[in-house]
C-alpha atoms as a PDB file:
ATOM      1  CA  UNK A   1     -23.296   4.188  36.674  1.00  0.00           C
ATOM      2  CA  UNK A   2     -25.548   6.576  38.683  1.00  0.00           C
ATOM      3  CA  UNK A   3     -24.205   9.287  40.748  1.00  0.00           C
ATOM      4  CA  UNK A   4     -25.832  11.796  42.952  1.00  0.00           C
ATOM      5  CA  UNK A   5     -25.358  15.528  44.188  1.00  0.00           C
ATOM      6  CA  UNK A   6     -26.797  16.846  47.020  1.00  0.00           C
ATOM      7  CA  UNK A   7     -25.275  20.184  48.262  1.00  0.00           C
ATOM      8  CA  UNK A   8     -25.604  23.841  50.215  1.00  0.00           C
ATOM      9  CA  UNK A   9     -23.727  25.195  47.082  1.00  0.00           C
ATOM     10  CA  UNK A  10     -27.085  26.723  45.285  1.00  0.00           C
ATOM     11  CA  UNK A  11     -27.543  26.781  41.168  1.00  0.00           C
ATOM     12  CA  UNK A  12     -25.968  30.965  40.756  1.00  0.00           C
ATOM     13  CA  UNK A  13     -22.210  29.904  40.666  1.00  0.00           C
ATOM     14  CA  UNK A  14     -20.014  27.499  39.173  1.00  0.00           C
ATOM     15  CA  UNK A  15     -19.702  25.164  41.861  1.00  0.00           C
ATOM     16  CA  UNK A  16     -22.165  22.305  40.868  1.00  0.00           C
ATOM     17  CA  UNK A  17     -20.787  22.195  37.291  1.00  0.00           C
ATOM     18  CA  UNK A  18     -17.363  22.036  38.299  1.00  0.00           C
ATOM     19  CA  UNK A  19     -18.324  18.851  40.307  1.00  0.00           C
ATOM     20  CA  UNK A  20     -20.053  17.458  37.109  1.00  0.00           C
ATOM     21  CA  UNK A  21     -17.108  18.280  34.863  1.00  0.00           C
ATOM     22  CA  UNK A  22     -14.329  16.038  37.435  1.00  0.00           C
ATOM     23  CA  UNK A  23     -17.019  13.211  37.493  1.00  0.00           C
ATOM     24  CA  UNK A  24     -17.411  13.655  33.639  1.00  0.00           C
ATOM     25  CA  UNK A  25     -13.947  13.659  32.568  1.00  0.00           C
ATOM     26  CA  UNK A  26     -13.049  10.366  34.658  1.00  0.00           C
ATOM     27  CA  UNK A  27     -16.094   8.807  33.476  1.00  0.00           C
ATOM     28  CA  UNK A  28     -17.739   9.982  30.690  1.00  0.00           C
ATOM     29  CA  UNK A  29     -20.270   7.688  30.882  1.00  0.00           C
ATOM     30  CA  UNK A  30     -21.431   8.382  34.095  1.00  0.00           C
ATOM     31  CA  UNK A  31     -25.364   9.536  34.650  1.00  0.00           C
ATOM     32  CA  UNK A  32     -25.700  12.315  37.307  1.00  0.00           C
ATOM     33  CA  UNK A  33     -28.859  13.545  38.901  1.00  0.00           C
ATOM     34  CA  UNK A  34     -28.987  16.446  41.232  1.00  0.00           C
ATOM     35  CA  UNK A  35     -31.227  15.707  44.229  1.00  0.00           C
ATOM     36  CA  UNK A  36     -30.767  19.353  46.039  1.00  0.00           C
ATOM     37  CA  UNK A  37     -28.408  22.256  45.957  1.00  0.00           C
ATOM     38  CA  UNK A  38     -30.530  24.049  48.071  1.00  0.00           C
ATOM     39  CA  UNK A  39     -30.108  23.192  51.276  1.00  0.00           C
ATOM     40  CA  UNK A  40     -29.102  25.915  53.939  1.00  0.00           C
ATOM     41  CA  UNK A  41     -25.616  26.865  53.620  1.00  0.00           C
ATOM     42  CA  UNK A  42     -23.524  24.837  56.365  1.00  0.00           C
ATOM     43  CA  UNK A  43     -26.795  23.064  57.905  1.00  0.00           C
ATOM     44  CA  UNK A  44     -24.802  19.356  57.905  1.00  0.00           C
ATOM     45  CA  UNK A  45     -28.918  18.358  60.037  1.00  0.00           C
ATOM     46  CA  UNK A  46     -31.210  19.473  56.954  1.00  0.00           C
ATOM     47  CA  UNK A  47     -28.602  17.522  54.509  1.00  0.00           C
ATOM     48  CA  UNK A  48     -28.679  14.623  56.473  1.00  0.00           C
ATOM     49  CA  UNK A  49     -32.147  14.958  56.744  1.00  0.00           C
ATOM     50  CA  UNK A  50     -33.010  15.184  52.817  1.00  0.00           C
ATOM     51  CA  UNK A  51     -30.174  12.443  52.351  1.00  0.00           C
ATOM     52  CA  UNK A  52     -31.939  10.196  54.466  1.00  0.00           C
ATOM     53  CA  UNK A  53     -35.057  10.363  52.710  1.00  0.00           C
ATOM     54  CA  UNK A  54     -34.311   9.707  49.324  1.00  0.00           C
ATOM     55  CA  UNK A  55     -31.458   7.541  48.939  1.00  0.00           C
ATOM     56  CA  UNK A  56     -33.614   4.333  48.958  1.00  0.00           C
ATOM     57  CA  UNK A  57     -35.438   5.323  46.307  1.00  0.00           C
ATOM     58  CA  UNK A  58     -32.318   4.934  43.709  1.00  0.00           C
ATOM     59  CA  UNK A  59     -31.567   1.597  42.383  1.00  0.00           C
ATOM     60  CA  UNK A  60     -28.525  -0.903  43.783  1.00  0.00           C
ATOM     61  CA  UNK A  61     -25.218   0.713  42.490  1.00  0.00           C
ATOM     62  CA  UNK A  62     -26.258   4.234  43.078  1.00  0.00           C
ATOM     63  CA  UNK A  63     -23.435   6.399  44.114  1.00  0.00           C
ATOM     64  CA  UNK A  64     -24.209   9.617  46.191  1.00  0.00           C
ATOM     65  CA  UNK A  65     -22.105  12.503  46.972  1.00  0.00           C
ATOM     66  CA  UNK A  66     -22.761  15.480  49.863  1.00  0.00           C
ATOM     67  CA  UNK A  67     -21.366  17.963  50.769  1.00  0.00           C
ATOM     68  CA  UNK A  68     -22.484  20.493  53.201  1.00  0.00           C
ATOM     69  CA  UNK A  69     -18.975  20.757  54.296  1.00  0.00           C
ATOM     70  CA  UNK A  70     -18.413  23.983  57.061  1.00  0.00           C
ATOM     71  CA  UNK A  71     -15.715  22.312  58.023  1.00  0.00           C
ATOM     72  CA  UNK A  72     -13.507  22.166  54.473  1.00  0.00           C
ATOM     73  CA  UNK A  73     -10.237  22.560  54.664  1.00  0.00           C
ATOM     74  CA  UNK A  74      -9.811  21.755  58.211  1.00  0.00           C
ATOM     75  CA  UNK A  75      -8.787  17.747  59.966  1.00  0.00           C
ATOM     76  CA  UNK A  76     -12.052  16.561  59.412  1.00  0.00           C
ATOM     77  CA  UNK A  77     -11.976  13.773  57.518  1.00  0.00           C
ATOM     78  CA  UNK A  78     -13.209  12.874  53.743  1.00  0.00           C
ATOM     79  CA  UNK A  79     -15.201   9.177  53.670  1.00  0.00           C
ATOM     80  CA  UNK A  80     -16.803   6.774  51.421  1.00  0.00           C
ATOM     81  CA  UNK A  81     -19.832   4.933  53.350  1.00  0.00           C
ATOM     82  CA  UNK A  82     -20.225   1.513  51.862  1.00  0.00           C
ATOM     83  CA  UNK A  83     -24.185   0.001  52.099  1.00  0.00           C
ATOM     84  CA  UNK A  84     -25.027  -3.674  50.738  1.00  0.00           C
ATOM     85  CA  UNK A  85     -26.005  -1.525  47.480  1.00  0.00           C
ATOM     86  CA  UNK A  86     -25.091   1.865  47.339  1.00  0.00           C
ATOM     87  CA  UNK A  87     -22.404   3.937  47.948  1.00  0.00           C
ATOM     88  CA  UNK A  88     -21.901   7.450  50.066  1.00  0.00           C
ATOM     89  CA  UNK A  89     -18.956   9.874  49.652  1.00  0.00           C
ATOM     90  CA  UNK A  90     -18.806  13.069  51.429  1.00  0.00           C
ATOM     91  CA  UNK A  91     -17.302  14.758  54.352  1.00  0.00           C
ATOM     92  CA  UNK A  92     -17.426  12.908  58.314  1.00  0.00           C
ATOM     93  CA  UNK A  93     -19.462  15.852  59.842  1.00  0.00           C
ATOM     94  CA  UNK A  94     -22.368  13.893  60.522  1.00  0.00           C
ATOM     95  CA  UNK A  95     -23.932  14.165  57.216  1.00  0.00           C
ATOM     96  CA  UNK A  96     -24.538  10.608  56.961  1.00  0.00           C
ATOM     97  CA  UNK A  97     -25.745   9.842  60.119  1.00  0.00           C
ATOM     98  CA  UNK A  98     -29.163   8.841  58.859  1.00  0.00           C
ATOM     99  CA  UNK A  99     -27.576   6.179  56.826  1.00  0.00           C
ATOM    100  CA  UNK A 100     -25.647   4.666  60.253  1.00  0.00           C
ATOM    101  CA  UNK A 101     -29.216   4.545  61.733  1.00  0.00           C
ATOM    102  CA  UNK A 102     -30.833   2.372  58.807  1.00  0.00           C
ATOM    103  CA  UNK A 103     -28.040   0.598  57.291  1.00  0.00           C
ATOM    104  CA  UNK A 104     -26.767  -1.564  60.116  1.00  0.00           C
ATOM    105  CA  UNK A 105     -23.931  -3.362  58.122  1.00  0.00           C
ATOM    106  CA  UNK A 106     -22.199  -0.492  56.724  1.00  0.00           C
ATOM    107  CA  UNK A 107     -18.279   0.124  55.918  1.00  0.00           C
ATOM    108  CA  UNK A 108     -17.094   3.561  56.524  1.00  0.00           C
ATOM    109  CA  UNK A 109     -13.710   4.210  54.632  1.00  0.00           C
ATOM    110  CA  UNK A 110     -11.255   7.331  55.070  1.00  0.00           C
ATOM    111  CA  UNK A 111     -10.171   8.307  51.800  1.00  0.00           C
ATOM    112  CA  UNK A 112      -6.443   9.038  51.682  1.00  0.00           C
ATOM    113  CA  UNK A 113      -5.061   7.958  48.770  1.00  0.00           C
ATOM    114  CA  UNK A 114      -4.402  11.031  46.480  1.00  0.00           C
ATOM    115  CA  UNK A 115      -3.475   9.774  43.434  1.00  0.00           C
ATOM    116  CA  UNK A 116      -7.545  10.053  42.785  1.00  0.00           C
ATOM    117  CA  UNK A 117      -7.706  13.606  43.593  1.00  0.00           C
ATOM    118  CA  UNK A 118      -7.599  16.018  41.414  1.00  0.00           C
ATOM    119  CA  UNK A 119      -4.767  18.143  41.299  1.00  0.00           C
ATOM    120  CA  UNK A 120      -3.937  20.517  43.207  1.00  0.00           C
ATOM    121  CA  UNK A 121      -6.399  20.160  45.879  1.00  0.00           C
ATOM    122  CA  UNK A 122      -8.019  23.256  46.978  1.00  0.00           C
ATOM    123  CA  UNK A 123      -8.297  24.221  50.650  1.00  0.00           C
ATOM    124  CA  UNK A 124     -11.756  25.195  49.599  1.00  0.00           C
ATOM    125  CA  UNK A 125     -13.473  23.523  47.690  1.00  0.00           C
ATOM    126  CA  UNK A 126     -13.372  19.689  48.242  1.00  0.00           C
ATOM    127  CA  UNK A 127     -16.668  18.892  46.492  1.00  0.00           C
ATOM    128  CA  UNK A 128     -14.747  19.477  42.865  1.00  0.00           C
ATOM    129  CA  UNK A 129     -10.968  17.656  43.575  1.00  0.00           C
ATOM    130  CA  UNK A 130     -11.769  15.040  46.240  1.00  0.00           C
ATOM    131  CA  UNK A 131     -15.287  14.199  46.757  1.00  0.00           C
ATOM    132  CA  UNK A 132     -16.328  13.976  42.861  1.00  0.00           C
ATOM    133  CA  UNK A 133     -13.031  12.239  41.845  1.00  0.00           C
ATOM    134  CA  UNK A 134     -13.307   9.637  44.528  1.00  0.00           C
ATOM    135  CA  UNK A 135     -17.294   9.174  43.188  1.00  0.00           C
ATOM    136  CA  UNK A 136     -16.071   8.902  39.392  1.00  0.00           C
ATOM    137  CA  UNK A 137     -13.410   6.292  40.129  1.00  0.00           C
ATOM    138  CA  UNK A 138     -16.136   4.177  42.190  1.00  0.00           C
ATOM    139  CA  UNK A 139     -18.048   4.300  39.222  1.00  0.00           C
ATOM    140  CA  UNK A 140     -15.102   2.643  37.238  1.00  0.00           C
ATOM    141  CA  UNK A 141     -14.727   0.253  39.830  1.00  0.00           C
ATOM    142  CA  UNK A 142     -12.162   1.059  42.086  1.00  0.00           C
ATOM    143  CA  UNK A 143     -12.953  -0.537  45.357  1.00  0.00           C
ATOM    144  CA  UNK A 144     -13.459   1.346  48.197  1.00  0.00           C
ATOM    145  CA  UNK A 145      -9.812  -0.289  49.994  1.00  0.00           C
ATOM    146  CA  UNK A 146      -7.983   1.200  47.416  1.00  0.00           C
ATOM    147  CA  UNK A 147      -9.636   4.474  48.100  1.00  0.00           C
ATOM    148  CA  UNK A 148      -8.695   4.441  51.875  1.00  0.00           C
ATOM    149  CA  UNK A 149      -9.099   2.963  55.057  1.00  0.00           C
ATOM    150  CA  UNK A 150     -11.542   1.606  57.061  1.00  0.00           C
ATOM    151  CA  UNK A 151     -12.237   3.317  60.160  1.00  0.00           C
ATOM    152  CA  UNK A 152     -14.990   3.091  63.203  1.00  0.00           C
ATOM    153  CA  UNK A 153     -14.670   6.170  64.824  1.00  0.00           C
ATOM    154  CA  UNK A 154     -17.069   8.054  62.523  1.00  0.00           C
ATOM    155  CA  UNK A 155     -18.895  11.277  63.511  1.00  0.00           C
ATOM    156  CA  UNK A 156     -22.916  11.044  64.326  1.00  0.00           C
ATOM    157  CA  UNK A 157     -25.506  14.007  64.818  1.00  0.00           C
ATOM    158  CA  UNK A 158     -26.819  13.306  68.058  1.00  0.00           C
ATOM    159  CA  UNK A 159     -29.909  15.015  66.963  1.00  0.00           C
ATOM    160  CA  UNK A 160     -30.975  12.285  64.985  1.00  0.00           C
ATOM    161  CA  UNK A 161     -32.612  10.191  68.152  1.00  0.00           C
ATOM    162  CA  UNK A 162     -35.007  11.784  70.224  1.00  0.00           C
ATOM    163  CA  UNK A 163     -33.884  11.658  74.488  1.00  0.00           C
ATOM    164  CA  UNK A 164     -36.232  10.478  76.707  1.00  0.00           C
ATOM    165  CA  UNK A 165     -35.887  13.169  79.449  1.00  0.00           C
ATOM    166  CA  UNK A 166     -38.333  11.375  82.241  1.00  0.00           C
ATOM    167  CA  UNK A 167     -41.311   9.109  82.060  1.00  0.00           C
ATOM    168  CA  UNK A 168     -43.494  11.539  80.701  1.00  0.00           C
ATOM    169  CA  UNK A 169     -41.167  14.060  78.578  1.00  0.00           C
ATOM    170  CA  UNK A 170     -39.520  13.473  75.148  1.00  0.00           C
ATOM    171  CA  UNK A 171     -37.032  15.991  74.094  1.00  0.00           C
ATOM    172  CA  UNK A 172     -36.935  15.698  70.582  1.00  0.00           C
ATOM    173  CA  UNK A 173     -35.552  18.458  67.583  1.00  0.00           C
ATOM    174  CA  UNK A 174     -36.415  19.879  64.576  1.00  0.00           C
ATOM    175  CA  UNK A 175     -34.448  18.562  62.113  1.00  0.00           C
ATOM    176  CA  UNK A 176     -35.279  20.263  58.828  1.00  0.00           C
ATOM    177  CA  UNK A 177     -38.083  22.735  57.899  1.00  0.00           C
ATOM    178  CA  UNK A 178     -39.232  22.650  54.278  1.00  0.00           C
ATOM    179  CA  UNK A 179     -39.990  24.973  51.337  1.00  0.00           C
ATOM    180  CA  UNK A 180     -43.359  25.574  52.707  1.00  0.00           C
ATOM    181  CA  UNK A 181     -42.059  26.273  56.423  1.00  0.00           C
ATOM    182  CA  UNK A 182     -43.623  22.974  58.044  1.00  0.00           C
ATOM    183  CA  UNK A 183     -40.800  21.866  60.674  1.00  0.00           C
ATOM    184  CA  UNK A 184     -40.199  17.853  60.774  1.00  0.00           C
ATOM    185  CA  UNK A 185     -39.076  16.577  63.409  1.00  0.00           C
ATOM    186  CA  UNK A 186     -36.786  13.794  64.412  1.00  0.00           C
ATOM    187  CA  UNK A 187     -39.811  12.238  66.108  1.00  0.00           C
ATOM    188  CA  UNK A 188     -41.520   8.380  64.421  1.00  0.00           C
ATOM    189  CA  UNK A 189     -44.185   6.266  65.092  1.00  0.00           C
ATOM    190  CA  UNK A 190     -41.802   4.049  67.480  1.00  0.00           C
ATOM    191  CA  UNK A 191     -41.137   7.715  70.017  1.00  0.00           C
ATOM    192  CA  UNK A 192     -45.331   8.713  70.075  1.00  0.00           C
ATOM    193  CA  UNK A 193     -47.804   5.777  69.828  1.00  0.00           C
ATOM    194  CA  UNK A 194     -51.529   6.766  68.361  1.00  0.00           C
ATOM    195  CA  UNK A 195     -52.584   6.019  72.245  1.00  0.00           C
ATOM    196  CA  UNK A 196     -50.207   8.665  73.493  1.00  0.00           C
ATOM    197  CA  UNK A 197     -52.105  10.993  70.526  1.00  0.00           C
ATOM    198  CA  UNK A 198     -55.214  10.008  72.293  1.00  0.00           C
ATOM    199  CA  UNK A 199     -54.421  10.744  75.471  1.00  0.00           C
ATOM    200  CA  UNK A 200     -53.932  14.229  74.792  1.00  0.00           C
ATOM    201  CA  UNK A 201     -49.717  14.641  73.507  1.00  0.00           C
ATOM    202  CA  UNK A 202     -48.411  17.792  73.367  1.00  0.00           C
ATOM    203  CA  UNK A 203     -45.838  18.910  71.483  1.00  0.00           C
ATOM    204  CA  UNK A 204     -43.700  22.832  72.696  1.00  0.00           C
ATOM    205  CA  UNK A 205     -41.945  24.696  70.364  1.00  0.00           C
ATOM    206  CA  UNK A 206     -40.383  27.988  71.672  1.00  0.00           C
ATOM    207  CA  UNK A 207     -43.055  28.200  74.551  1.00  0.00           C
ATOM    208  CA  UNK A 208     -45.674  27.624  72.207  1.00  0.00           C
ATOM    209  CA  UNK A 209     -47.993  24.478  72.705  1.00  0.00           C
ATOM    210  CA  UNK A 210     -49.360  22.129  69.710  1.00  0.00           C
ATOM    211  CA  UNK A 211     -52.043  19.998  70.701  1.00  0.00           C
ATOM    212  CA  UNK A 212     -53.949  18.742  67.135  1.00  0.00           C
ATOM    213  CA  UNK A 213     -53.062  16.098  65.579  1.00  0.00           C
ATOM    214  CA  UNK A 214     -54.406  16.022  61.973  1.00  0.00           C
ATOM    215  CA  UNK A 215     -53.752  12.824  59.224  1.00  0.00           C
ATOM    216  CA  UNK A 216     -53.956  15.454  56.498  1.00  0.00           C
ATOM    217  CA  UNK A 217     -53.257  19.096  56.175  1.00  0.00           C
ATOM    218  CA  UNK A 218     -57.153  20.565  55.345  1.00  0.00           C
ATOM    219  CA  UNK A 219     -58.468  18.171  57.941  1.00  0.00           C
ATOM    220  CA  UNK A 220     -60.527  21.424  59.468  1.00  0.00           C
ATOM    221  CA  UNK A 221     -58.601  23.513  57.839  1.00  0.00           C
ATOM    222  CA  UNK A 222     -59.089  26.243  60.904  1.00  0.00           C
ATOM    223  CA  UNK A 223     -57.397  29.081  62.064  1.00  0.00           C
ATOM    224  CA  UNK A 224     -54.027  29.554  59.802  1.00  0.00           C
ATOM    225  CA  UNK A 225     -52.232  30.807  63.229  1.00  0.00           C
ATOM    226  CA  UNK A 226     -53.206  27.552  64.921  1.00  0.00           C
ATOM    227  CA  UNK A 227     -50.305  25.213  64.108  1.00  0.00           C
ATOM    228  CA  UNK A 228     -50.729  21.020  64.339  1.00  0.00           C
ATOM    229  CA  UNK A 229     -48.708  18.111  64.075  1.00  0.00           C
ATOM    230  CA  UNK A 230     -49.256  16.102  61.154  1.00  0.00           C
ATOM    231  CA  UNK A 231     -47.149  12.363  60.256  1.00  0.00           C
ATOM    232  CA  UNK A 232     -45.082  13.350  56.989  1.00  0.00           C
ATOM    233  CA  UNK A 233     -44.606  11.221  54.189  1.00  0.00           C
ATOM    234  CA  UNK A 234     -40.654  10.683  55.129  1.00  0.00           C
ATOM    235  CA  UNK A 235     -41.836   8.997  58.181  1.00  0.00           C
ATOM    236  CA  UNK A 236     -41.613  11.822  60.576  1.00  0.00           C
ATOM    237  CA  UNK A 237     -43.281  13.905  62.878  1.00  0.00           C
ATOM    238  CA  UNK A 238     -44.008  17.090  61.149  1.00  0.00           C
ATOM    239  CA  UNK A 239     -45.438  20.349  62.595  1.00  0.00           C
ATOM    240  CA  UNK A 240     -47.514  22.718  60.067  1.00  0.00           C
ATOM    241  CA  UNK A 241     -49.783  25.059  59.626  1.00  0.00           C
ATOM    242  CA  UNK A 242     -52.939  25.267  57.440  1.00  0.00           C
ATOM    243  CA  UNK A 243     -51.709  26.976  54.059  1.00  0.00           C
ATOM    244  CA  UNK A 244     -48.890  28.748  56.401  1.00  0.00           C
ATOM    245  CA  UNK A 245     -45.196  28.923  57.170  1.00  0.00           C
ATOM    246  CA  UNK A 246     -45.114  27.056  60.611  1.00  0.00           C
ATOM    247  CA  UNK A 247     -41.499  28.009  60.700  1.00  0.00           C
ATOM    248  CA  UNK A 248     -42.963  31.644  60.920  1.00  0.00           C
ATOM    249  CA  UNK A 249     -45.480  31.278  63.690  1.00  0.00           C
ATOM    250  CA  UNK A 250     -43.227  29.325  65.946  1.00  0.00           C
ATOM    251  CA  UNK A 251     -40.692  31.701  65.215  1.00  0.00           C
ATOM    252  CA  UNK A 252     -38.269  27.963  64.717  1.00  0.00           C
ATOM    253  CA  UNK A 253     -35.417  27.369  63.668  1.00  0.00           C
ATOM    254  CA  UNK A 254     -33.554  23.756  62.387  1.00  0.00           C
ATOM    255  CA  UNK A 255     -32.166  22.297  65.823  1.00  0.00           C
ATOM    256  CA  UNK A 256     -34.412  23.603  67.745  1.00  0.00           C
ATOM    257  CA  UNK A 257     -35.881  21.448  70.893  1.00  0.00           C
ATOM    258  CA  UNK A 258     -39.427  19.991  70.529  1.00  0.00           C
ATOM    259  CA  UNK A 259     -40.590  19.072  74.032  1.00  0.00           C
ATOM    260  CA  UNK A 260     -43.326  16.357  73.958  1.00  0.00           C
ATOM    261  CA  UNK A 261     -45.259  15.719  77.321  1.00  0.00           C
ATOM    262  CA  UNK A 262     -47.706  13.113  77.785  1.00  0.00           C
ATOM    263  CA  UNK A 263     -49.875  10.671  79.988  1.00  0.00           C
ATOM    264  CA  UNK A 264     -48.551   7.322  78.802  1.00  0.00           C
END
């Protein structure tokens, strides 16, 4: 069985291989891959974000843990998300708010039932004796009622869906920026048409206007100040600049409001 990582906890300390060790030890035939433990500490959008991107490329059965968890140790709640084909465990912040938006039919559980946790539970540090055990015993195929119960009231980002503000205005928001500072938006093909590109969209980041639209980054290549939007290969909206942090030059931050203006 294949089971996923994806965390803020970086590669330095112990925390990842303490995870692997729980999963290991209840199932030592499990396969783990690590997708990321870089993302920025406590930034529940970015995880989301990078969740939301990849999980479609693992095969039916896959079984994928997060945690960017600020909120450990506190009421929030620990959940399995149930797909058609893949699985989701994790903490309800919001982290799996992508998956709500593409995978219509699925079963949110809250995982109460102890006797998979392992012992004692730390206040702290949930990924090791709740999240990973509840993964490894999905893996042996405990289903997820035994796990928990089902529940509706899950959280959602709201930043995940761009607001239309007023006829002409979308207020959208950066929702990750990447290793090489490009900022993607939360922004698709379905918020700004090609014809709204036409007719002269603009996109305002921290009182600074974008106005190009390129297909690929060296299209002109140009003025390494001058940042353009660009469509990035997740599907979204990206903002970048020509062999240059955009991140930097907009001075922008993840969460931060993207104002797009146009004559529709």
């Amino acid at each position: 069985m294949l089971i996923t990582l994806l965390t803020d906890f970086g590669n330095s300390d112990y925390f990842v291989g303490a995870m692997k060790g729980v999963i290991l030890t209840i199932n030592p035939h499990a396969n783990i891959v690590d997708i990321t433990h870089e993302i920025p500490p406590q930034d529940i959008l970015s995880g989301a974000f990078t969740l939301g991107c990849v999980y479609q490329n693992f095969p039916e059965g896959t079984i994928h843990v997060a945690v960017v968890d600020p909120g450990v140790g506190s009421t929030r709640r620990a959940i399995i998300v149930a797909t058609s084909n893949q699985f989701f465990v994790g903490p309800d912040n919001g982290l799996f708010s992508f998956i709500y938006e593409r995978e219509t039919n699925a079963r949110v559980f809250h995982v109460t039932n102890e006797d998979y946790f392992r012992q004692p539970v730390s206040a702290t540090f949930h990924g090791r004796d709740v999240f990973a055990p509840t993964a490894a015993a999905l893996s042996t195929g405990v289903a997820p009622e035994k796990l928990g119960v089902e529940i509706n009231d899950y959280v959602r980002l709201a930043e995940i869906r761009p607001r239309l503000a007023s006829d002409r205005t979308i207020e959208a928001a950066i929702i990750h920026i990447d290793h090489f500072g490009n900022c993607i938006t939360n922004l698709t093909r379905d918020d700004i048409s090609e014809e709204m590109i036409e007719r002269g969209a603009t996109l305002k980041v921290n009182g600074q206007e974008i106005k190009s639209f390129r297909r690929f980054f060296a299209e002109g290549e140009g003025n390494q100040e001058s940042p353009f939007a660009i469509w990035g290969s997740a599907g979204f909206l990206e903002i970048a600049a020509f062999r240059a942090s955009a991140a930097k030059i907009l001075s922008a931050q993840t969460g931060h409001l993207v104002k797009v203006t146009s004559d529709k």
